[in-house]
N, C-alpha and C. Protein backbone atom coordinates (compact mmCIF):
# COMPACT_ATOMS: atom_id res chain seq x y z
N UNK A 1 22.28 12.74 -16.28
CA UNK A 1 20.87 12.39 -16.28
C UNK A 1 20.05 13.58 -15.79
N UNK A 2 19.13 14.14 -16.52
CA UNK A 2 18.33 15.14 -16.51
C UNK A 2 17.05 14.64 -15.68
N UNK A 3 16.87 15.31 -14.50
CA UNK A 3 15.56 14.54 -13.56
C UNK A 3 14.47 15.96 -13.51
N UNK A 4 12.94 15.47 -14.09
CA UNK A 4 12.21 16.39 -13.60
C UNK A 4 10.84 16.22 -13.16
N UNK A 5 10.83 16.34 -11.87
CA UNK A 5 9.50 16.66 -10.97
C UNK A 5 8.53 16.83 -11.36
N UNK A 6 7.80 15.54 -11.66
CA UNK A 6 6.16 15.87 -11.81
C UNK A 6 5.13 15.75 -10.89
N UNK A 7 5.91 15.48 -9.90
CA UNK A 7 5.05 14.74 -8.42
C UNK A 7 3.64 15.30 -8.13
N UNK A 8 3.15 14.53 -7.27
CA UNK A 8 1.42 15.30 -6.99
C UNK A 8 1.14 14.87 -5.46
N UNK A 9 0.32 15.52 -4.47
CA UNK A 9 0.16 15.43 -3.64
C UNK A 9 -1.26 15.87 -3.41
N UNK A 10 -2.49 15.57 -3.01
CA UNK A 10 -3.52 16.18 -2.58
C UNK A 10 -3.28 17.95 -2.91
N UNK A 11 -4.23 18.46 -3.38
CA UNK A 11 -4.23 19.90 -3.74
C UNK A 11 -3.15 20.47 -3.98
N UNK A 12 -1.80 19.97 -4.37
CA UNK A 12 -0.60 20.10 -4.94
C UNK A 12 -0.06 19.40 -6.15
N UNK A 13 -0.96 19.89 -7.06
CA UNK A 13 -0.44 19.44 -8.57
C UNK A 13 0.90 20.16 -8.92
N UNK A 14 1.91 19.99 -9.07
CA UNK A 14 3.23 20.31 -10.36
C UNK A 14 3.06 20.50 -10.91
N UNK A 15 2.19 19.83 -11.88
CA UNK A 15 2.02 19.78 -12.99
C UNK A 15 0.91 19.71 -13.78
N UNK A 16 -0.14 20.02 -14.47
CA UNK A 16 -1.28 18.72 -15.16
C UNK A 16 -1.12 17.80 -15.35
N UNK A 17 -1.82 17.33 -15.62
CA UNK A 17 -1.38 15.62 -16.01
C UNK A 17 -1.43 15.46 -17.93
N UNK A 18 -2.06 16.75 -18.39
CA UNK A 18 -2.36 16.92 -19.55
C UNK A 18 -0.45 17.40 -20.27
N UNK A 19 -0.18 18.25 -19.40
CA UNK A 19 0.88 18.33 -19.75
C UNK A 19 2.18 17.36 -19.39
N UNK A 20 1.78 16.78 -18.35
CA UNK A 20 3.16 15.34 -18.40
C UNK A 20 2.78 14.57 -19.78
N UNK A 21 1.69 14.51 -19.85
CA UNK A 21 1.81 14.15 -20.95
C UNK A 21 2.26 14.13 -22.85
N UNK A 22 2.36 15.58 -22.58
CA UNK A 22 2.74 15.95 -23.53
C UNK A 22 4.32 16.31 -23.64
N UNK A 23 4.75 16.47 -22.15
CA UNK A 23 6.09 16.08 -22.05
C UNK A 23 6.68 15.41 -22.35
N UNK A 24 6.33 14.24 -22.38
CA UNK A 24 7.05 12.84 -22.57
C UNK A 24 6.52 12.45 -23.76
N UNK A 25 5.51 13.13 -24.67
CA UNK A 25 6.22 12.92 -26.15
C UNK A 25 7.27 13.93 -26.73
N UNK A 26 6.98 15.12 -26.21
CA UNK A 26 8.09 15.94 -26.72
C UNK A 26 9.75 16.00 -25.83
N UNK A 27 9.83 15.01 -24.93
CA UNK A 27 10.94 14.36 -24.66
C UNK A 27 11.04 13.74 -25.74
N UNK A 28 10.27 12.53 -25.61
CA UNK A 28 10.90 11.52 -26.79
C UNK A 28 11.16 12.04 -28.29
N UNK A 29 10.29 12.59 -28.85
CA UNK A 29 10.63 13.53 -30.28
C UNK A 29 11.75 14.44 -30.26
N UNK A 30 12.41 14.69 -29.22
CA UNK A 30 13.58 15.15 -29.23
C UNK A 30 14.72 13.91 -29.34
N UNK A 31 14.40 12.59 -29.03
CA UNK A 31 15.31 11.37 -29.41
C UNK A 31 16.02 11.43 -28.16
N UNK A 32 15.14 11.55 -26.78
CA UNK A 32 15.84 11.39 -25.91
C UNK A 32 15.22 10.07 -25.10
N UNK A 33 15.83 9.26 -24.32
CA UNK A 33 15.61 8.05 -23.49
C UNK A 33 14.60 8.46 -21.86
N UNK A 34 13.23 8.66 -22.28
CA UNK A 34 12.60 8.81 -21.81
C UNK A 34 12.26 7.76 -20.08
N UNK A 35 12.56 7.69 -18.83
CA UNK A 35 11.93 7.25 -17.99
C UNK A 35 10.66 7.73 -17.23
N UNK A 36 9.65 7.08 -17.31
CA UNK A 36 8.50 8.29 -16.57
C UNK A 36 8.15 6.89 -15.43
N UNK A 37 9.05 7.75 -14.36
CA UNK A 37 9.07 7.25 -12.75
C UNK A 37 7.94 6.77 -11.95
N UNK A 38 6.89 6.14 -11.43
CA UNK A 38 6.05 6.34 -10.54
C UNK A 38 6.42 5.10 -8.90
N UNK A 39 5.68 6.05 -8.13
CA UNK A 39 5.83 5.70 -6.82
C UNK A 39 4.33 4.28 -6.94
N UNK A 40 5.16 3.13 -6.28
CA UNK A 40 4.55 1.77 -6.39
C UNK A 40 4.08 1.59 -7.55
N UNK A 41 2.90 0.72 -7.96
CA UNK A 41 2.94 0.34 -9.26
C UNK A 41 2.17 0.78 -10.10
N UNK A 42 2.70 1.05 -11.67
CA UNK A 42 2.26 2.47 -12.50
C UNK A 42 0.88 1.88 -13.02
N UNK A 43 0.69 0.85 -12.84
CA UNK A 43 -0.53 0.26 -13.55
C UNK A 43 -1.92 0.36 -12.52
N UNK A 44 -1.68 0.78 -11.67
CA UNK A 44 -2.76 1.31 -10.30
C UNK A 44 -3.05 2.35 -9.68
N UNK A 45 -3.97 2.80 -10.10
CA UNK A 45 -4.53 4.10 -9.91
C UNK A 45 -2.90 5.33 -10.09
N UNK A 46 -2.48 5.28 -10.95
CA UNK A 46 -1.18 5.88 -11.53
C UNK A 46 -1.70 6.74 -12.95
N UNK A 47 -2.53 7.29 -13.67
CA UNK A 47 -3.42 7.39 -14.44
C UNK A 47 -2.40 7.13 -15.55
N UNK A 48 -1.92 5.91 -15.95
CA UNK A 48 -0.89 5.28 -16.57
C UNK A 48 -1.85 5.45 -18.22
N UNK A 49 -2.91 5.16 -18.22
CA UNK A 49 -3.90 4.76 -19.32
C UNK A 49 -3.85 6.22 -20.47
N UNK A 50 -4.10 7.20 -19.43
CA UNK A 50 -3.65 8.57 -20.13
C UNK A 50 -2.73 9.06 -21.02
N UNK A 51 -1.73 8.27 -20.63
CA UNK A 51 -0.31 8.92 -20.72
C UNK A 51 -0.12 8.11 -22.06
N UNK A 52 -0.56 6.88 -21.90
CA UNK A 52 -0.29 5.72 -22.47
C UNK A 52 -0.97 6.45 -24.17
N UNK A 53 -2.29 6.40 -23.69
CA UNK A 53 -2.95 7.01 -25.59
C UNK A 53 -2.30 8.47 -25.86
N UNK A 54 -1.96 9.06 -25.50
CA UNK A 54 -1.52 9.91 -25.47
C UNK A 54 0.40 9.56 -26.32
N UNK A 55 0.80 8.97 -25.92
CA UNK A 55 1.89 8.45 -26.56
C UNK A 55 1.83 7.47 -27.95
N UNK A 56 0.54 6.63 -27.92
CA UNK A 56 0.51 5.89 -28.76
C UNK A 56 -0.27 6.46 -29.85
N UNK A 57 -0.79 7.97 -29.52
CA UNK A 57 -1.14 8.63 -30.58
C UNK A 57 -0.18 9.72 -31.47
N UNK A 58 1.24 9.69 -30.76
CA UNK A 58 1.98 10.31 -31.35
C UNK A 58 3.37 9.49 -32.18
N UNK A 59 2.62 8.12 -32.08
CA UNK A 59 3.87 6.78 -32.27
C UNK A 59 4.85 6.55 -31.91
N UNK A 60 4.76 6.40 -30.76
CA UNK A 60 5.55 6.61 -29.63
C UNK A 60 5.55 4.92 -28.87
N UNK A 61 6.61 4.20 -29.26
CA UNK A 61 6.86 2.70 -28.45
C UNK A 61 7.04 3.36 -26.74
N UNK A 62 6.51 2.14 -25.47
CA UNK A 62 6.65 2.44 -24.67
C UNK A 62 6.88 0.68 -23.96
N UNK A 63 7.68 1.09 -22.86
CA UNK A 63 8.28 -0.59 -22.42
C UNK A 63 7.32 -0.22 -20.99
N UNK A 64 6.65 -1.17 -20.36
CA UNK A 64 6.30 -0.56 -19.03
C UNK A 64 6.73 -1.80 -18.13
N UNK A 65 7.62 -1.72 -17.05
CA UNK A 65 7.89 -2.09 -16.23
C UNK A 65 6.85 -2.12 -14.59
N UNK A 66 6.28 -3.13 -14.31
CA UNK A 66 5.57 -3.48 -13.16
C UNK A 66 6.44 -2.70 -11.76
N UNK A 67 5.31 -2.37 -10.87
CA UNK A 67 5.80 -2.19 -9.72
C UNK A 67 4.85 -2.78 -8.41
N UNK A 68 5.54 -2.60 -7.21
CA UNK A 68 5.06 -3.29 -6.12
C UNK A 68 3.90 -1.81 -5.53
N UNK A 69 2.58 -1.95 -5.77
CA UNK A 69 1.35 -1.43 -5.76
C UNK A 69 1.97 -1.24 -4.20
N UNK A 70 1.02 -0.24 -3.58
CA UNK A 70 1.03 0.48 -1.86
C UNK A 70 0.61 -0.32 -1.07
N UNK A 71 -0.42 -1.15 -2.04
CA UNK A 71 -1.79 -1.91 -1.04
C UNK A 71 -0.76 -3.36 -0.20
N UNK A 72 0.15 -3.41 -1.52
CA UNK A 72 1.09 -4.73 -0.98
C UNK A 72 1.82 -4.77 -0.48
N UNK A 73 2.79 -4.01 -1.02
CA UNK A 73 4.10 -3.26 -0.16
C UNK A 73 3.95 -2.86 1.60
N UNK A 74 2.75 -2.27 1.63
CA UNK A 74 2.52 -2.07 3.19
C UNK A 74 1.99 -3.33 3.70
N UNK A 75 1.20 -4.04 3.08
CA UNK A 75 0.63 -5.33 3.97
C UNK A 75 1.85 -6.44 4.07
N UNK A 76 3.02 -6.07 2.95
CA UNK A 76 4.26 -7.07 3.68
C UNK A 76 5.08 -6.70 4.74
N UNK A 77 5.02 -5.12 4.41
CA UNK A 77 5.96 -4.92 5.60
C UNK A 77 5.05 -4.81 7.25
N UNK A 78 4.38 -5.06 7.17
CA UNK A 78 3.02 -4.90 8.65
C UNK A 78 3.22 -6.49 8.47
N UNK A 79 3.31 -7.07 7.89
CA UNK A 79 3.28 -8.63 8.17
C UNK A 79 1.76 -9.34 7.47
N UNK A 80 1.01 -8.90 7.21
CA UNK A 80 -0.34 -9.41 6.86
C UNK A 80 -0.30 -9.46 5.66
N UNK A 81 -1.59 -10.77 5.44
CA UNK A 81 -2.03 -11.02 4.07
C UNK A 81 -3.01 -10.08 3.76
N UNK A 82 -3.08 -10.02 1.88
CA UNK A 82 -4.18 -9.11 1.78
C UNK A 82 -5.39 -10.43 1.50
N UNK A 83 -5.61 -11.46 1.20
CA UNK A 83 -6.10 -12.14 1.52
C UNK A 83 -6.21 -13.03 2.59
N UNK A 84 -7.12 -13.93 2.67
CA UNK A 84 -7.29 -15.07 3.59
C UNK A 84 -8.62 -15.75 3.30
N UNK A 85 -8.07 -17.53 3.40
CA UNK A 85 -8.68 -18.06 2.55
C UNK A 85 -10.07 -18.29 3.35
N UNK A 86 -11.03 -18.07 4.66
CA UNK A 86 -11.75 -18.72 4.57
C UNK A 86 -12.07 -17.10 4.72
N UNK A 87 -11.80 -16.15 6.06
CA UNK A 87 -11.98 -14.90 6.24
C UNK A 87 -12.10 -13.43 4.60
N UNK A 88 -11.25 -13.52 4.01
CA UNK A 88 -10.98 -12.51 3.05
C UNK A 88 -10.91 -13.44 1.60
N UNK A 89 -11.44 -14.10 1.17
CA UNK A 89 -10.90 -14.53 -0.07
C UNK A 89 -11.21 -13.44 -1.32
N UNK A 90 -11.52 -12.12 -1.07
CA UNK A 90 -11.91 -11.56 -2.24
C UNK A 90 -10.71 -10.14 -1.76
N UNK A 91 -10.27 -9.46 -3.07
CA UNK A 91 -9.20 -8.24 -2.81
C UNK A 91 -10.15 -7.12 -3.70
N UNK A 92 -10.15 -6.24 -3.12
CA UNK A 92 -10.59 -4.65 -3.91
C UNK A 92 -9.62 -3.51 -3.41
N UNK A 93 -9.27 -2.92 -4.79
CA UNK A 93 -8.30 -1.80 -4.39
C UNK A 93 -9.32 -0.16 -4.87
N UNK A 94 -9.75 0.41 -4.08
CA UNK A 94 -10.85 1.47 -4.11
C UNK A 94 -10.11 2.66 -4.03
N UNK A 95 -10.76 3.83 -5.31
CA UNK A 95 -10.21 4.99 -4.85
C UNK A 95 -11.23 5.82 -4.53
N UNK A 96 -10.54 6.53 -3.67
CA UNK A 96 -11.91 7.34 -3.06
C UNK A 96 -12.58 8.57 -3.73
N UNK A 97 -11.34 8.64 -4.55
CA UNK A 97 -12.15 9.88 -5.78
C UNK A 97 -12.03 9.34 -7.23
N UNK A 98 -13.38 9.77 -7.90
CA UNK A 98 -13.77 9.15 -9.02
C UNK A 98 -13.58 10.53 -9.85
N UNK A 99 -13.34 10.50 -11.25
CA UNK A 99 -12.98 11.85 -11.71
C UNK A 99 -14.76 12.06 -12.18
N UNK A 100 -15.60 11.75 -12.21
CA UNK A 100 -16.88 12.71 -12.61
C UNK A 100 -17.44 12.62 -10.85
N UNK A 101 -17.28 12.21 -9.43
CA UNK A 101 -17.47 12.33 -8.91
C UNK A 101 -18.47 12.25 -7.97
N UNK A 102 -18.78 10.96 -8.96
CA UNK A 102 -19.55 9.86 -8.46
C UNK A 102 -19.06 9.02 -7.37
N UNK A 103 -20.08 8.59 -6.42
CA UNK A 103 -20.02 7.70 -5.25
C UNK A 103 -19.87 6.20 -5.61
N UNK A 104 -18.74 5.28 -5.32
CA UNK A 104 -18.74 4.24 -5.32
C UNK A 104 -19.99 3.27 -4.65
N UNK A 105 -20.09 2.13 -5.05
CA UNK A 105 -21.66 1.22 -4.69
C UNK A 105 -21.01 0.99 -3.19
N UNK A 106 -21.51 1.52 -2.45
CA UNK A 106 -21.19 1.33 -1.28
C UNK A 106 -22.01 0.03 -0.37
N UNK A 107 -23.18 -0.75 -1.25
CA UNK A 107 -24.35 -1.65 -0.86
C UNK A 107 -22.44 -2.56 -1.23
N UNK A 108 -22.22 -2.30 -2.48
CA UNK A 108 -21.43 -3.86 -3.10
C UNK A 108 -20.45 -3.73 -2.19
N UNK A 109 -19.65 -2.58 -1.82
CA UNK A 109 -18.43 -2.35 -1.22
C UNK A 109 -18.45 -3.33 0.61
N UNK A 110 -19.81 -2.96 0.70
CA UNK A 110 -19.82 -3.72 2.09
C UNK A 110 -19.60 -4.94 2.45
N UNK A 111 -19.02 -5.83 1.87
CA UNK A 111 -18.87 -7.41 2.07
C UNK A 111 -17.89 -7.38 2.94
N UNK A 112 -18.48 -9.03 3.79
CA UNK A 112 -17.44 -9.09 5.72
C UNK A 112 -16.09 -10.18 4.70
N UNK A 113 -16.75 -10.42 3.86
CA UNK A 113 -16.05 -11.77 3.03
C UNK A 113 -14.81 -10.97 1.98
N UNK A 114 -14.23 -9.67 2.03
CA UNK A 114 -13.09 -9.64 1.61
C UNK A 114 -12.40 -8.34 1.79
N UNK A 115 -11.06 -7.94 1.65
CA UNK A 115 -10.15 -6.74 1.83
C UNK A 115 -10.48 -6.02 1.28
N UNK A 116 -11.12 -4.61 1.59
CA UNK A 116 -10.97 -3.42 0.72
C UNK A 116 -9.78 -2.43 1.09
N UNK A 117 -8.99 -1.95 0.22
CA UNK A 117 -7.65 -0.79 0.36
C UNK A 117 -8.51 0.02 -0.20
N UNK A 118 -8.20 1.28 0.45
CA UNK A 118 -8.79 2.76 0.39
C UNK A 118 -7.45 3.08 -0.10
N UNK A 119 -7.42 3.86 -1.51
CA UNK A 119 -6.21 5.08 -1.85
C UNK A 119 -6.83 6.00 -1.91
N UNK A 120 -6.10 7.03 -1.42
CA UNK A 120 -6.38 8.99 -1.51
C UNK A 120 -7.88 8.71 -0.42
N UNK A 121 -8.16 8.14 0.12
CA UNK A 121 -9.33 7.85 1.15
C UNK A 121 -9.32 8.75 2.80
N UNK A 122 -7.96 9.54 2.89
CA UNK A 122 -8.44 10.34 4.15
C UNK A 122 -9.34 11.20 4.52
N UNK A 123 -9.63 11.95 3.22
CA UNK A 123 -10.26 12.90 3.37
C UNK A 123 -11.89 12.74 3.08
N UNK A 124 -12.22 11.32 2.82
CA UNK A 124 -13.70 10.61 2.76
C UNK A 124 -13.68 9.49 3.72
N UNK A 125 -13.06 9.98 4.89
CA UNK A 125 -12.71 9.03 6.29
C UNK A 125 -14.17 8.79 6.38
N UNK A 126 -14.88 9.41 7.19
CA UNK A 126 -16.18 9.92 7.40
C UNK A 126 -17.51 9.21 6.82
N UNK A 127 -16.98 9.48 5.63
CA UNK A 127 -17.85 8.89 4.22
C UNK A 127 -17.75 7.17 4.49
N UNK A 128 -16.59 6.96 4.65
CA UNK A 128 -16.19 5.11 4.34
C UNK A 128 -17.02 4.90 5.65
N UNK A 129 -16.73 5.35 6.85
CA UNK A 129 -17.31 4.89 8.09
C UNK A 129 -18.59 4.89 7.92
N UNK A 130 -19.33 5.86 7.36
CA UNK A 130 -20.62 6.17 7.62
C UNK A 130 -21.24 5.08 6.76
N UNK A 131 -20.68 5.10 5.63
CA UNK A 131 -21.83 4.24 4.33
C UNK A 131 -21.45 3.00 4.48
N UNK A 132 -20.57 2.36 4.72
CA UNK A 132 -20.27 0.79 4.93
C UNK A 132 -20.65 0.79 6.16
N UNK A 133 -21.02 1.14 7.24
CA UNK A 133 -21.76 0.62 8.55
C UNK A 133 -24.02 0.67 8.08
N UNK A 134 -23.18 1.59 7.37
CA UNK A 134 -25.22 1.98 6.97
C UNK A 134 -25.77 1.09 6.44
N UNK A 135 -24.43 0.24 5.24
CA UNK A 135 -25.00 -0.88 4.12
C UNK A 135 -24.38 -2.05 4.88
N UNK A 136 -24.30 -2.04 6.07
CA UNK A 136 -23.89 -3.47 6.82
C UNK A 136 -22.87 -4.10 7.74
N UNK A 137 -21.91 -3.36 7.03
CA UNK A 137 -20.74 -3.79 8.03
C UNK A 137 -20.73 -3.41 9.48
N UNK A 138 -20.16 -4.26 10.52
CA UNK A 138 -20.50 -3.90 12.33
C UNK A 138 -19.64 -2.87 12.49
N UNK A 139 -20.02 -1.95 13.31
CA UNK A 139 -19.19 -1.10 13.84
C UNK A 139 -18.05 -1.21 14.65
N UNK A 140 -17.50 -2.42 14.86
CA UNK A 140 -16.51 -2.71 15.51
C UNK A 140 -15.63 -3.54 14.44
N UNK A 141 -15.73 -3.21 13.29
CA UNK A 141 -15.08 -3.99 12.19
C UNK A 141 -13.41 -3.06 12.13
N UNK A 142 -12.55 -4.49 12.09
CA UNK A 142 -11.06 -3.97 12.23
C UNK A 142 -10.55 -3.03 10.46
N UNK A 143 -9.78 -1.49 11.54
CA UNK A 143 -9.83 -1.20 9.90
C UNK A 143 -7.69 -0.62 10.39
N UNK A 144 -7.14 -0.89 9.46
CA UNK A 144 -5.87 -0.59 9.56
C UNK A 144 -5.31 0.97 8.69
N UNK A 145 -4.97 1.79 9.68
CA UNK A 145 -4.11 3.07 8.40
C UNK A 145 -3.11 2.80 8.55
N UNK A 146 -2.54 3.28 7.15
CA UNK A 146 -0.80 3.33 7.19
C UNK A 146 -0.35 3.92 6.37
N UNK A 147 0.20 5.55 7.25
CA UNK A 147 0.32 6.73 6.32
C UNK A 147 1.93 6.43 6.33
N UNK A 148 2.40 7.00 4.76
CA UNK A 148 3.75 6.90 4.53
C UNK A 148 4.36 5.48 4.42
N UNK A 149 3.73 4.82 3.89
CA UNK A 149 3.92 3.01 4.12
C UNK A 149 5.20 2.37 3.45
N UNK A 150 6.38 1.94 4.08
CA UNK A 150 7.45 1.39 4.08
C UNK A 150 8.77 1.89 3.86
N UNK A 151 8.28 3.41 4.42
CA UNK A 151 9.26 4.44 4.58
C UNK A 151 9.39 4.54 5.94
N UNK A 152 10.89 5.06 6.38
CA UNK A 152 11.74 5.11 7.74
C UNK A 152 10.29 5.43 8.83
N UNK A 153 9.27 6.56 7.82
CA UNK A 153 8.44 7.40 8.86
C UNK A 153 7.27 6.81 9.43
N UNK A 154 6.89 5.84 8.63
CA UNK A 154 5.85 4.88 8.44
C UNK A 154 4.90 5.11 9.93
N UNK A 155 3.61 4.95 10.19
CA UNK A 155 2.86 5.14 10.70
C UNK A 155 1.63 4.27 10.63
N UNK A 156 1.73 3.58 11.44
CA UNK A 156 0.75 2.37 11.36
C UNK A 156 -0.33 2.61 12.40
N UNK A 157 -1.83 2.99 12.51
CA UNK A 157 -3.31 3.28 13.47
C UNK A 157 -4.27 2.11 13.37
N UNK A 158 -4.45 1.96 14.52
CA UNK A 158 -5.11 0.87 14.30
C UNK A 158 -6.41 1.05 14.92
N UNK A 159 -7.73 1.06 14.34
CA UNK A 159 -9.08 1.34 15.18
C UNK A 159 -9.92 0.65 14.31
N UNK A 160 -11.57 1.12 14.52
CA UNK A 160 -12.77 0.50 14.07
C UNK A 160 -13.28 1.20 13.20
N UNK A 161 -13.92 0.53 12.01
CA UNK A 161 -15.12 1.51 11.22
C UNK A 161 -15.72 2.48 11.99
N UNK A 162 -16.12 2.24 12.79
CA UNK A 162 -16.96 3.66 13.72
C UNK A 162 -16.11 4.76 14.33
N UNK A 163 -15.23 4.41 14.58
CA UNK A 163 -13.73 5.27 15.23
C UNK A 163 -12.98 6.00 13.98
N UNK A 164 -13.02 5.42 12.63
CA UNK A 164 -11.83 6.01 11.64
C UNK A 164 -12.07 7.23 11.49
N UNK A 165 -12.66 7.92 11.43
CA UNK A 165 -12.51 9.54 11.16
C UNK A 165 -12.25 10.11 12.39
N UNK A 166 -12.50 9.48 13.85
CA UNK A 166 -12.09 10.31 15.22
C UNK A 166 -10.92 10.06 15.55
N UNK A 167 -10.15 8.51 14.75
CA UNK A 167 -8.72 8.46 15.08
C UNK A 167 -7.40 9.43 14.13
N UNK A 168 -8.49 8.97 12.85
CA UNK A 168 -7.45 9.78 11.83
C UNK A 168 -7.25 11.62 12.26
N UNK A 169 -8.44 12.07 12.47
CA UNK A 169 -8.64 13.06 13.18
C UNK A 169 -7.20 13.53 14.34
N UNK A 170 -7.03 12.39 15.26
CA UNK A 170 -7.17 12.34 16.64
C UNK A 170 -5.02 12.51 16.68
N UNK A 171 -4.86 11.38 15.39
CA UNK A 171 -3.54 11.10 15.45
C UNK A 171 -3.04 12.51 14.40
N UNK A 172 -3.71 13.09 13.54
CA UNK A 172 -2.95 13.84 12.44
C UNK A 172 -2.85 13.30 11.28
N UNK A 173 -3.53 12.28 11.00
CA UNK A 173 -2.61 11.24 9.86
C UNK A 173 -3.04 12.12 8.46
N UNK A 174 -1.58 12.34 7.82
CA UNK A 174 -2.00 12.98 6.71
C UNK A 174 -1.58 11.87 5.40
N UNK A 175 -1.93 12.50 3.91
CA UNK A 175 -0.87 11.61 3.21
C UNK A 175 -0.07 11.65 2.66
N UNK A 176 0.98 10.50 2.16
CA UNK A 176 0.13 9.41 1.68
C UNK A 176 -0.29 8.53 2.54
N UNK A 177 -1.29 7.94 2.77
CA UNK A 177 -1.81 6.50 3.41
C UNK A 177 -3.09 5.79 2.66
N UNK A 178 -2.61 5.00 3.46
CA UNK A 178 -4.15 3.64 2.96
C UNK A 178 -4.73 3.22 3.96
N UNK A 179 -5.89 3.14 3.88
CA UNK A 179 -7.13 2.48 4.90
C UNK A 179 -7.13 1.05 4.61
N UNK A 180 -6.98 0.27 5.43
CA UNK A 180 -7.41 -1.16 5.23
C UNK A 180 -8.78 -1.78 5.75
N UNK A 181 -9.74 -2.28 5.35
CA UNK A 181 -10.88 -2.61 6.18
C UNK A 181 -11.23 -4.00 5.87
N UNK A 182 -10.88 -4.58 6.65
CA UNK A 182 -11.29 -6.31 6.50
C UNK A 182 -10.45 -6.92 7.64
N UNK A 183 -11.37 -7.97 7.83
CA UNK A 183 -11.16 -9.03 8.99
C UNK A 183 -9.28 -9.51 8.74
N UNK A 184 -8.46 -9.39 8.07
CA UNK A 184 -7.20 -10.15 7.58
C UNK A 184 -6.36 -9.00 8.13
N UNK A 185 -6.57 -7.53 8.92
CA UNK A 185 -6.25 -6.76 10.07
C UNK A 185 -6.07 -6.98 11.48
N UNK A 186 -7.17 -7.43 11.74
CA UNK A 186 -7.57 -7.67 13.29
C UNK A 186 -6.41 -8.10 14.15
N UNK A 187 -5.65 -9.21 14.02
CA UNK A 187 -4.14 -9.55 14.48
C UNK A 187 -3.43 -8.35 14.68
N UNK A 188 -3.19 -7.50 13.43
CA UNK A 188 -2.57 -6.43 13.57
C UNK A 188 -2.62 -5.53 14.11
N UNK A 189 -4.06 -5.13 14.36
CA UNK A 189 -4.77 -4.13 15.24
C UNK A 189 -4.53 -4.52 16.40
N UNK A 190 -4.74 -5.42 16.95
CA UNK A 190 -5.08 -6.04 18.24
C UNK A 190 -3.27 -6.10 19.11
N UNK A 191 -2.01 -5.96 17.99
CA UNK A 191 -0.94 -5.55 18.35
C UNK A 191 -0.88 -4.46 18.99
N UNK A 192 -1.30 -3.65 17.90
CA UNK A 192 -0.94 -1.92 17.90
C UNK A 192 -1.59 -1.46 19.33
N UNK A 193 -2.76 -2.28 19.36
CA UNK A 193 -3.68 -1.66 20.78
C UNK A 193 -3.26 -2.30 21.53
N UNK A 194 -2.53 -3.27 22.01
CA UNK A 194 -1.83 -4.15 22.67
C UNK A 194 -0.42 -3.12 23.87
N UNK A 195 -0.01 -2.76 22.48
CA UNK A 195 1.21 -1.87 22.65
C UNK A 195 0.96 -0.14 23.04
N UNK A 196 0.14 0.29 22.62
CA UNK A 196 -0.66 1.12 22.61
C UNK A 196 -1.26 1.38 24.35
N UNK A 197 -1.41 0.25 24.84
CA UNK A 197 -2.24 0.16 26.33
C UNK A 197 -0.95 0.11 27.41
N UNK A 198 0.34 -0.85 26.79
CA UNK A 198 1.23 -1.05 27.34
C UNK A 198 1.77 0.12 27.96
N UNK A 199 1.93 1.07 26.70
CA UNK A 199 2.59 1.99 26.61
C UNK A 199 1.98 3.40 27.58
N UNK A 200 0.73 3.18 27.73
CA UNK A 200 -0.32 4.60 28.79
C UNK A 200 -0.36 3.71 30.11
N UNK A 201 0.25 2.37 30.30
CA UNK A 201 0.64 1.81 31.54
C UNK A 201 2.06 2.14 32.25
N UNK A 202 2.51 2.30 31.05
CA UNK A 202 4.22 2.85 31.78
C UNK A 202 4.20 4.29 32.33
């Protein structure tokens, strides 16, 4: 089995994405059994859509297999729902970069009434704190990180909209991680700082 690295990381492209793509038709036109791998699920913010016309313009069948998205995978292994029925009944999965680089509605983004997940969101820490407290949300609103999420290394921070850029700051947190901001945290937070206090008592 022939394995090759297209991985991406913040300001560490491998590859284009123009050219994975063109990889994996000229894999397959060679009549070879193409897998194109992604980390959690390819249908979420995975730029799956790309790849996809891009194949179906060269007639190219493709099977796509579902995966367990970041936003979920970490909220099972932390123990929390990404909903809750009277607190969170609404889910948004937000990325923090838009490719023409436009600002998300940050008036709509502000609702106390459901979960927003931040992906690729560290580096608009700042930004999330500033414009969702400006368009409403309290500054003491529970927000959860969790860089490296359901790996050995995993890293779980727990602070406030007004605090997230002085903690993320404070701890190092690089990525991958996700920001969580909604009331269906607070339990969790209220652990971490729990343990957290315990722990500058010993």
């Amino acid at each position: 089995v022939k394995r090759l690295y297209v991985g991406k990381r913040k300001g560490q492209h491998s590859m284009a994405q123009s050219a994975i793509s063109q990889l994996l038709v000229q894999l397959a036109q060679q009549g070879q059994r193409v897998v194109r791998l992604k980390g959690g699920d390819p249908l979420v913010f995975g730029r799956l859509g790309e790849e996809l016309a891009t194949l179906k313009q060269a007639g190219i069948s493709v099977t796509l297999v579902p995966g367990i998205t970041a936003a979920a995978g970490c909220a099972a292994q932390c123990g929390f729902p990404l909903t809750e029925r009277q607190q969170a009944p609404r889910l948004r999965f937000v990325s923090a970069h838009s490719c023409d680089g436009s600002a998300p509605d940050w008036a709509d983004l502000a609702r106390r009434d459901e979960t927003l997940v931040f992906y690729m969101g560290l580096s608009m820490a700042d930004t999330i704190s500033t414009e969702l407290q400006r368009h409403g949300l309290p500054a003491d609103w529970p927000v959860l990180v969790v860089e490296n999420g359901t790996l050995p290394d995993e890293r779980r921070v727990a602070t406030t909209l007004a605090q997230l850029p002085v903690v993320i700051a404070r701890y190092q947190v690089t990525s991958p991680a996700l920001i969580y901001v909604s009331q269906v945290v607070r339990d969790q937070c209220s652990v971490l700082n729990a343990r957290a206090a315990t722990m500058l008592q010993d």
